[in-house]
C-alpha atoms as a PDB file:
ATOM      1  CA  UNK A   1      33.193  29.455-138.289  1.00  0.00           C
ATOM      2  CA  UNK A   2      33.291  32.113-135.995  1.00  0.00           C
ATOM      3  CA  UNK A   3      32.467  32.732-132.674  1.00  0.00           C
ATOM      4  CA  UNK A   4      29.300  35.120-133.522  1.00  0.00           C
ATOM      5  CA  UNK A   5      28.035  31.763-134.968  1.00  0.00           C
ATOM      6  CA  UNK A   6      25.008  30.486-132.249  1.00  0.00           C
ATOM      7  CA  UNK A   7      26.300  26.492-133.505  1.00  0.00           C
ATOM      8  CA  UNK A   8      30.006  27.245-132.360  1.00  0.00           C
ATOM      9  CA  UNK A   9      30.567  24.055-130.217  1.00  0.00           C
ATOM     10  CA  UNK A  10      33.343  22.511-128.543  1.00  0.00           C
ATOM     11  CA  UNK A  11      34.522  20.781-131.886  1.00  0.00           C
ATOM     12  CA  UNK A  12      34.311  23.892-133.820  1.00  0.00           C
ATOM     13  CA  UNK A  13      36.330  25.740-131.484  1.00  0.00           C
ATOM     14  CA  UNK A  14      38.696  22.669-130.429  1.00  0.00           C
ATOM     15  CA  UNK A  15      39.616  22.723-134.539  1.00  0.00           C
ATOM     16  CA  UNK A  16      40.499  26.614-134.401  1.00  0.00           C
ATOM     17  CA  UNK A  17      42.846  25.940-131.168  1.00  0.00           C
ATOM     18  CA  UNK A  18      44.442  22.903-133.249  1.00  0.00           C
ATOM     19  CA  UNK A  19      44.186  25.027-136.049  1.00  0.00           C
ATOM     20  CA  UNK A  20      46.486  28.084-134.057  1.00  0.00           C
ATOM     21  CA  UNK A  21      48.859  25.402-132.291  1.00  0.00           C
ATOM     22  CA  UNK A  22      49.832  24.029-135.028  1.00  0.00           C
ATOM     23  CA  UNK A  23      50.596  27.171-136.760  1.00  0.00           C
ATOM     24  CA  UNK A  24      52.483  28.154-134.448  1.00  0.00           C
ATOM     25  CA  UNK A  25      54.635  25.593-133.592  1.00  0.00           C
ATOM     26  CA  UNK A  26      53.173  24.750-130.158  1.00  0.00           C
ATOM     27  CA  UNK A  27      52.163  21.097-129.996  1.00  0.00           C
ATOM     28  CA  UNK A  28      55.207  20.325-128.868  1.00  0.00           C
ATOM     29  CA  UNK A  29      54.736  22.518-125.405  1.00  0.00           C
ATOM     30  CA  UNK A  30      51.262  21.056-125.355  1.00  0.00           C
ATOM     31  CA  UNK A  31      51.905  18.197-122.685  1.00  0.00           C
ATOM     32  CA  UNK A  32      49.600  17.801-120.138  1.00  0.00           C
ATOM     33  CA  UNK A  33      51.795  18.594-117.591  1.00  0.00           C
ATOM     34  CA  UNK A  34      52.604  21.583-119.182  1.00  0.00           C
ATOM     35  CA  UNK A  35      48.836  22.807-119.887  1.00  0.00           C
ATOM     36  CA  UNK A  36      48.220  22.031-116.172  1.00  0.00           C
ATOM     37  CA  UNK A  37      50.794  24.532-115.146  1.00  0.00           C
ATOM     38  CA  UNK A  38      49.940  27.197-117.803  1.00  0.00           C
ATOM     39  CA  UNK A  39      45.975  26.297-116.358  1.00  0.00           C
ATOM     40  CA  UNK A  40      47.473  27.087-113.053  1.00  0.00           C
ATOM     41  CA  UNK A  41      48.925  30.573-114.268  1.00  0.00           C
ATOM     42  CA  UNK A  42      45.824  31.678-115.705  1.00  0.00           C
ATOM     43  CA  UNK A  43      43.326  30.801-113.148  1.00  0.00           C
ATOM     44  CA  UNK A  44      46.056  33.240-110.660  1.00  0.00           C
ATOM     45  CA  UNK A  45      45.291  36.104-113.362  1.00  0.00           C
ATOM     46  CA  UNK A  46      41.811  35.693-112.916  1.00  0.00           C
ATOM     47  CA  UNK A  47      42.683  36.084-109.269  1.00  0.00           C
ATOM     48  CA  UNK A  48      44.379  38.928-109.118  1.00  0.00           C
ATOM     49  CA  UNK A  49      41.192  40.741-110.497  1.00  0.00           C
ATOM     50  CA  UNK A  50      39.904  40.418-106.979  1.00  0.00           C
ATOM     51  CA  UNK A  51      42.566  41.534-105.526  1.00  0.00           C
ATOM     52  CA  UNK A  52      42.124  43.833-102.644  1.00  0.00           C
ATOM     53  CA  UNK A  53      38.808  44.060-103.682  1.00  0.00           C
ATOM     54  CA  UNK A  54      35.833  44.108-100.910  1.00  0.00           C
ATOM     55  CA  UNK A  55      33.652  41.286-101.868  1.00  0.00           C
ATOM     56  CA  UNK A  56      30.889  43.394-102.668  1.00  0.00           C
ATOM     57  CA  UNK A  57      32.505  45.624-105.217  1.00  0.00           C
ATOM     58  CA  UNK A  58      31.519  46.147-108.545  1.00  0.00           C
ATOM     59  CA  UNK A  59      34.404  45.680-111.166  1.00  0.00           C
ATOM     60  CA  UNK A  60      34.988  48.147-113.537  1.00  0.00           C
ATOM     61  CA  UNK A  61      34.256  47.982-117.318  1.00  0.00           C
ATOM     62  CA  UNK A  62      37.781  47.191-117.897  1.00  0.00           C
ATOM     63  CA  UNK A  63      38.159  44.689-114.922  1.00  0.00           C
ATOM     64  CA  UNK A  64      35.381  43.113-116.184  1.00  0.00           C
ATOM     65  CA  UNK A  65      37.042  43.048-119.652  1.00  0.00           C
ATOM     66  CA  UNK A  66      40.305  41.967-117.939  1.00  0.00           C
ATOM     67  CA  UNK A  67      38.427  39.305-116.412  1.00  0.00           C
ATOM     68  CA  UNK A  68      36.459  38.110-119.242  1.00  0.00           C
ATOM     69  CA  UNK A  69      39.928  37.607-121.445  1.00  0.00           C
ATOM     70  CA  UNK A  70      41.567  35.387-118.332  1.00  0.00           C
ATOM     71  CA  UNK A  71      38.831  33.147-118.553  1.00  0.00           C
ATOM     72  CA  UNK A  72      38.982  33.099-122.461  1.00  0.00           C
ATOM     73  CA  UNK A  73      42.401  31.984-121.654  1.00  0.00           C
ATOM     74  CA  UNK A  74      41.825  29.215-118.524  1.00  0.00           C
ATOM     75  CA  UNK A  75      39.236  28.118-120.774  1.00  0.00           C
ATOM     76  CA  UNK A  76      41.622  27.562-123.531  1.00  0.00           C
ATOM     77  CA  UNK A  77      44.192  25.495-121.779  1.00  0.00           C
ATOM     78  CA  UNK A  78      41.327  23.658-120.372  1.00  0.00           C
ATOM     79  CA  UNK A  79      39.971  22.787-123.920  1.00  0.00           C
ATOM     80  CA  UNK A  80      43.425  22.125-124.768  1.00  0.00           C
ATOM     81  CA  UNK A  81      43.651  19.086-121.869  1.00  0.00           C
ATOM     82  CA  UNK A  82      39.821  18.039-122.864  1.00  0.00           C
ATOM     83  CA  UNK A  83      41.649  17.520-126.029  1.00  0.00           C
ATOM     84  CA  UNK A  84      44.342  15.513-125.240  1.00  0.00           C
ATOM     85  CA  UNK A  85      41.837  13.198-123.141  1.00  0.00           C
ATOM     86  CA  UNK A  86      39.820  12.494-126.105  1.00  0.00           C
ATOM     87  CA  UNK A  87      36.983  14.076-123.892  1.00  0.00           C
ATOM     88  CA  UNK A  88      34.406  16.780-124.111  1.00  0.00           C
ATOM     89  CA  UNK A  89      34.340  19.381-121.744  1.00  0.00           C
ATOM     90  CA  UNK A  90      30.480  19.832-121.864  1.00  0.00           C
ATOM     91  CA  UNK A  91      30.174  16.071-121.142  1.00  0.00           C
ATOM     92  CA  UNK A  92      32.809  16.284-117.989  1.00  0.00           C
ATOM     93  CA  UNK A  93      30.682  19.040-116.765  1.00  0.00           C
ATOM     94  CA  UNK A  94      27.255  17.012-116.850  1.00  0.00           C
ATOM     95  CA  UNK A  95      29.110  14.355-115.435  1.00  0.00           C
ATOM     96  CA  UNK A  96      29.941  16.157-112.549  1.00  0.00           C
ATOM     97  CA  UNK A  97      26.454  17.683-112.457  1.00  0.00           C
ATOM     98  CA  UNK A  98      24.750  14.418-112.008  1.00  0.00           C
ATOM     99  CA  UNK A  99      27.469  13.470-109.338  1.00  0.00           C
ATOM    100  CA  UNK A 100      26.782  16.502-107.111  1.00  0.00           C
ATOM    101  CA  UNK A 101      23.288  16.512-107.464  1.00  0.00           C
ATOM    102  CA  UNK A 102      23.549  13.499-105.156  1.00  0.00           C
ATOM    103  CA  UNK A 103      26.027  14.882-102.918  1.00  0.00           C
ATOM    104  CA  UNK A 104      25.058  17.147 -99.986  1.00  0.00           C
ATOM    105  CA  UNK A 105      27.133  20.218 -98.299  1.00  0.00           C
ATOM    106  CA  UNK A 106      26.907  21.989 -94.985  1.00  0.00           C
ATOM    107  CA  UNK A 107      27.419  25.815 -94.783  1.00  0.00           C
ATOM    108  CA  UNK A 108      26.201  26.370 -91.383  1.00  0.00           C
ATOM    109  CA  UNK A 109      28.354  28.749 -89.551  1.00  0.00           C
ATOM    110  CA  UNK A 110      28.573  27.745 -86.046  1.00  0.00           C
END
């Protein structure tokens, strides 16, 4: 399965991660404590994109390639965690949908 396939889903690409940590070597690094911080890493790296950037700038075609790779990788650790939770990610996301669709923000500047 590959990820030109329309019907890649979170189990298809959850058994290609397994798949890759396993081959090489990595469960063992694979606490969760350990995906947080790598999590933590790569969500900086997507970041630093912005640095020093106005927040109306366009990125480039390679920032937005740069970008685009960093959250391949946040995702990854991310899937990773959903993984060791037995949960998946789609589901948490709903979840969270349905909770804030009840919840109500302010952004009045005063």
């Amino acid at each position: 399965m590959g990820a030109s396939d329309s019907n890649w889903n979170f189990s298809g690409v959850m058994q290609e991660l397994r798949d890759l940590r396993d081959q090489r070597g990595w469960r063992k690094y694979h606490t969760l404590p350990a995906l947080a911080r790598a999590l933590s890493v790569e969500a900086a790296e997507v970041n630093e994109i912005f640095l020093w950037q106005n927040d109306q700038s366009e990125l480039s075609a390679q920032k937005r390639a740069d970008l685009k790779m960093e959250l391949a990788d946040t995702l990854t650790y991310l899937y990773y965690m959903c993984d060791q939770l037995g949960v998946d990610p789609n589901e948490l996301v709903h979840e969270k949908l349905k909770v804030n669709q009840n919840r109500h923000w302010s952004f009045d500047q005063k």
